[in-house]
Protein backbone atom coordinates (compact mmCIF):
# COMPACT_ATOMS: atom_id res chain seq x y z
CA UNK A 1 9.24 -5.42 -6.68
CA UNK A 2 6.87 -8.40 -7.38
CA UNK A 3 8.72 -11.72 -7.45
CA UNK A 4 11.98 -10.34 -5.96
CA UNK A 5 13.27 -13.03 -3.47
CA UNK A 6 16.18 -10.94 -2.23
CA UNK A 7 13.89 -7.86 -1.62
CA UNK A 8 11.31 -10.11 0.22
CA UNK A 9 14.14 -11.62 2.34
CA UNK A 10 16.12 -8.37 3.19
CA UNK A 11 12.76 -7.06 4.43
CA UNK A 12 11.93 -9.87 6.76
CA UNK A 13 15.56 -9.84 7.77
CA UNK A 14 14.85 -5.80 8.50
CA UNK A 15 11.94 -6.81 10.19
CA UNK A 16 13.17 -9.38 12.46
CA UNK A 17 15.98 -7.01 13.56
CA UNK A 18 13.47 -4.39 14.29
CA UNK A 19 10.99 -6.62 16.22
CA UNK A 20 7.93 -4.41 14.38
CA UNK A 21 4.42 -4.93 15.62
CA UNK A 22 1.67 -3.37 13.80
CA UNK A 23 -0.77 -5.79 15.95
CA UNK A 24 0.94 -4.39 19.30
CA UNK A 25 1.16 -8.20 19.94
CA UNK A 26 3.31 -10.55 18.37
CA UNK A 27 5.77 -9.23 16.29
CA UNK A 28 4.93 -9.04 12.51
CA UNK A 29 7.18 -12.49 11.56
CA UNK A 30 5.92 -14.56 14.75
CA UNK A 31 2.43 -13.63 13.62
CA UNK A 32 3.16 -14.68 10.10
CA UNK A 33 4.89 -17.99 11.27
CA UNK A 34 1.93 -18.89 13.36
CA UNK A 35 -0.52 -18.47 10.36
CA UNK A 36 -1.84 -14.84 11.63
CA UNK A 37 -2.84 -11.41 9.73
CA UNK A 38 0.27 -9.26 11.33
CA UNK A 39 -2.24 -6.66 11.44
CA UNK A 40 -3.95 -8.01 13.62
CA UNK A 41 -7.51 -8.30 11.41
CA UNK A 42 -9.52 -11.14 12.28
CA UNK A 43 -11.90 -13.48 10.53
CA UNK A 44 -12.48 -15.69 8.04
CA UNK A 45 -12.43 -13.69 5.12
CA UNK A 46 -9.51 -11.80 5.19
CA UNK A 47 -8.08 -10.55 1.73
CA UNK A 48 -4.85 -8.74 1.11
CA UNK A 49 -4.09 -5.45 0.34
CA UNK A 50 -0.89 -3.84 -0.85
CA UNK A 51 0.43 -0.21 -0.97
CA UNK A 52 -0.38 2.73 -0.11
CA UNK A 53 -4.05 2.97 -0.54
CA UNK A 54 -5.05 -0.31 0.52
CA UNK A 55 -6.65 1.10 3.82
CA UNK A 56 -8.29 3.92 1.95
CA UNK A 57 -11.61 4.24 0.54
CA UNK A 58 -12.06 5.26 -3.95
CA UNK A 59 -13.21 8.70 -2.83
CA UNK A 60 -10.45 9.70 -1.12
CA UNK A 61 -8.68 9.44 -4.64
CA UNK A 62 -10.93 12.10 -5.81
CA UNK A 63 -9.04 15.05 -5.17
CA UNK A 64 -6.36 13.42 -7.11
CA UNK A 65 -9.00 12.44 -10.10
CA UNK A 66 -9.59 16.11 -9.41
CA UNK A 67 -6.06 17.06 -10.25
CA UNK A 68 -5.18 14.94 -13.16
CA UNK A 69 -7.90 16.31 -15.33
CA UNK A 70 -7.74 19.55 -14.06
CA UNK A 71 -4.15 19.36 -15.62
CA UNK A 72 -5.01 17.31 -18.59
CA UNK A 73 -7.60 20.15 -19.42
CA UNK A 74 -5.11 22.99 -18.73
CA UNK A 75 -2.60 21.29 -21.42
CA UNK A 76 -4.92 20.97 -24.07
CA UNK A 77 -6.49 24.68 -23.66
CA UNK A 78 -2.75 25.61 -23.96
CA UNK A 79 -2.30 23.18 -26.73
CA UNK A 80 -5.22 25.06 -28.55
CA UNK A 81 -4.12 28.61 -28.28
CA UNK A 82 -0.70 28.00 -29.39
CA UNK A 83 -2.06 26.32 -32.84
């Protein structure tokens, strides 16, 4: 939940209990504290990404572009033969 301070701090607290490391290095709140992508990406131009999707590439939303119209079009052909 954007802006949620208690959220934020229960899952650093979660975290810190947990020792997670998604670098296979530091843990994820030592790499944070020393100014590093927990990640482990390097670079100068890194840029963050949130949820779900933010490793995956548009077209591997197609299928579910696919779906939703696929479904939109089904409701309104139904829609149609029930006027």
């Amino acid at each position: 939940m954007p802006f949620d301070d208690a959220s934020l701090r229960n899952a650093l607290m979660a975290d810190i209990a947990e020792r997670h490391s998604s670098s296979g290095g530091l843990t994820d709140v030592d790499a944070l504290r020393a100014g590093q992508d927990p990640n482990g990406a390097q670079g100068p131009n890194l840029v963050p990404m949130y949820g779900c999707s933010s490793t995956g590439s548009p077209a591997q939303l197609l299928p579910l572009y696919a779906l939703g119209a696929w479904l939109l079009l089904r409701r309104r052909g139904s829609n149609l033969r029930n006027r």
